[in-house]
Protein backbone atom coordinates (compact mmCIF):
# COMPACT_ATOMS: atom_id res chain seq x y z
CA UNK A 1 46.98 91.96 100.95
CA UNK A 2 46.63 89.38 103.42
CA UNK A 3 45.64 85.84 103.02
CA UNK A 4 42.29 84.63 102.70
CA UNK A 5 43.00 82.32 105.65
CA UNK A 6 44.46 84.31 107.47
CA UNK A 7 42.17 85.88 110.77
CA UNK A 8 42.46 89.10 112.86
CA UNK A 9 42.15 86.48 115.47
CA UNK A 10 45.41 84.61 114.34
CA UNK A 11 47.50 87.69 112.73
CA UNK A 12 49.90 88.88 115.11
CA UNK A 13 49.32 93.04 116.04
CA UNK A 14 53.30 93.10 114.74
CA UNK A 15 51.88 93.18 111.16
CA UNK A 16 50.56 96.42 111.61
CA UNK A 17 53.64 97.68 111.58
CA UNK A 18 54.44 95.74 108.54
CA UNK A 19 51.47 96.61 106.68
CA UNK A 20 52.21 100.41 107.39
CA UNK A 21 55.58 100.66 106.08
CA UNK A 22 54.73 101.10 102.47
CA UNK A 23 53.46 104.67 103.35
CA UNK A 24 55.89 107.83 102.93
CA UNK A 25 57.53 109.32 106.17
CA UNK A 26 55.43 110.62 109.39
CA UNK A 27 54.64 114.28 108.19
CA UNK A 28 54.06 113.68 104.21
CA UNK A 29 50.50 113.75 103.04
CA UNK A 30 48.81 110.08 102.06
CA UNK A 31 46.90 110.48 98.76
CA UNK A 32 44.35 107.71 99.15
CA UNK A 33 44.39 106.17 96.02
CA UNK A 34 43.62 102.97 96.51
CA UNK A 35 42.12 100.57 98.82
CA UNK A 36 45.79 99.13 100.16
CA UNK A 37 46.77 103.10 101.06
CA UNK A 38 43.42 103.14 103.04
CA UNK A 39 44.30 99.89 104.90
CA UNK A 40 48.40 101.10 105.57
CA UNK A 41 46.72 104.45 106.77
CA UNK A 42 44.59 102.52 109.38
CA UNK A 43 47.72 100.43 110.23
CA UNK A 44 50.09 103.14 111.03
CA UNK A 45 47.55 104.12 113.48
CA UNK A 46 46.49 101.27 114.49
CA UNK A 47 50.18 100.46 115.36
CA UNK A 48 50.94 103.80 116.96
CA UNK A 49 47.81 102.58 119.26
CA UNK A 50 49.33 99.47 119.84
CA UNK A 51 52.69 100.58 120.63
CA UNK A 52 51.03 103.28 123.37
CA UNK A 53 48.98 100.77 124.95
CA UNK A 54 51.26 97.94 125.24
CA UNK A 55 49.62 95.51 122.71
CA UNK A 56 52.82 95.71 120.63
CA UNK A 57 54.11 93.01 122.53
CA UNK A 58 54.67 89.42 120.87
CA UNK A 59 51.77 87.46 120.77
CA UNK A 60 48.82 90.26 120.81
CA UNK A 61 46.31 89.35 118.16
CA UNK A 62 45.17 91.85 115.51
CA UNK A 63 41.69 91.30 116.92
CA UNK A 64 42.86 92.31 120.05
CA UNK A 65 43.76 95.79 118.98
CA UNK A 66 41.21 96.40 116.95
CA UNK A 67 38.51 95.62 119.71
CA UNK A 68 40.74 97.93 122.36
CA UNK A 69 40.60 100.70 119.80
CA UNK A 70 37.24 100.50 118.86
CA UNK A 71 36.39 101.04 122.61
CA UNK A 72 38.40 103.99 123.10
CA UNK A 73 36.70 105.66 119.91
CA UNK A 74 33.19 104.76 121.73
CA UNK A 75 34.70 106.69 124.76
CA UNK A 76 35.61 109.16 122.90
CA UNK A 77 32.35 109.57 120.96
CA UNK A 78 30.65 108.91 124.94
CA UNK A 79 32.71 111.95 125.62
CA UNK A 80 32.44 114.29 122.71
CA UNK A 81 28.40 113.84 122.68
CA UNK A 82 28.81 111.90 118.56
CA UNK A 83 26.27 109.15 117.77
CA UNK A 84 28.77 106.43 117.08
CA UNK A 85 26.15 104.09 115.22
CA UNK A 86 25.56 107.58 112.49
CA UNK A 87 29.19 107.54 111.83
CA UNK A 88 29.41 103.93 111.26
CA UNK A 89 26.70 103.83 109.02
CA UNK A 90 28.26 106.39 107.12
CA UNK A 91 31.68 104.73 106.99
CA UNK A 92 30.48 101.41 105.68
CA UNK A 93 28.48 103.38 102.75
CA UNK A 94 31.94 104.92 102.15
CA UNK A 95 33.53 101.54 102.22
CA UNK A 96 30.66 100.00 100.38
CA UNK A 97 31.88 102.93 97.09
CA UNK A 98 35.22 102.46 97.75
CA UNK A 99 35.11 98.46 97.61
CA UNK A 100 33.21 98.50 94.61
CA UNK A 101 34.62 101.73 92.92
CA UNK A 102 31.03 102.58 92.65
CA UNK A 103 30.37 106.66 93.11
């Protein structure tokens, strides 16, 4: 879990990769558990992103890939004809649940 005073702004994209090594191998199912095998999901593909695009690099800011990777899912919802907005609606009533453990 990170620290509380600690800012996508100011964490370096190199934690991804960090935060993403308590999963199994590439190729094994993730049971989702918990809220910390959610977030190491998102970071080993968050980090596979980063590592494609060149924001691997020392110094890139967490912030920095999230923002470039949120962009290229609006392209791809621009380019698949999917209401971004309705899915992100829906995924912060699943985080809501999950957060709160509330079904």
């Amino acid at each position: 879990m990170l620290n509380s005073h600690i800012t996508a702004g100011s964490l370096p994209s190199g934690e991804l990769k960090i935060l993403a090594s308590v999963l199994p191998p590439v190729g094994l199912q993730v049971v989702t558990d918990d809220n910390g095998d959610r977030a190491a999901l998102v970071a080993e593909a968050l980090w596979l992103f980063a590592t494609r695009t060149g924001l691997d690099r020392d110094g890139e800011a967490l912030e920095t890939v999230l923002t470039d990777f949120l962009a290229s899912v609006l392209h791809l919802c621009s380019q698949t004809g999917t209401e971004f907005s309705s899915i992100m609606g829906t995924a912060e009533m699943h985080f809501d649940m999950e957060d709160t453990g509330i079904y």
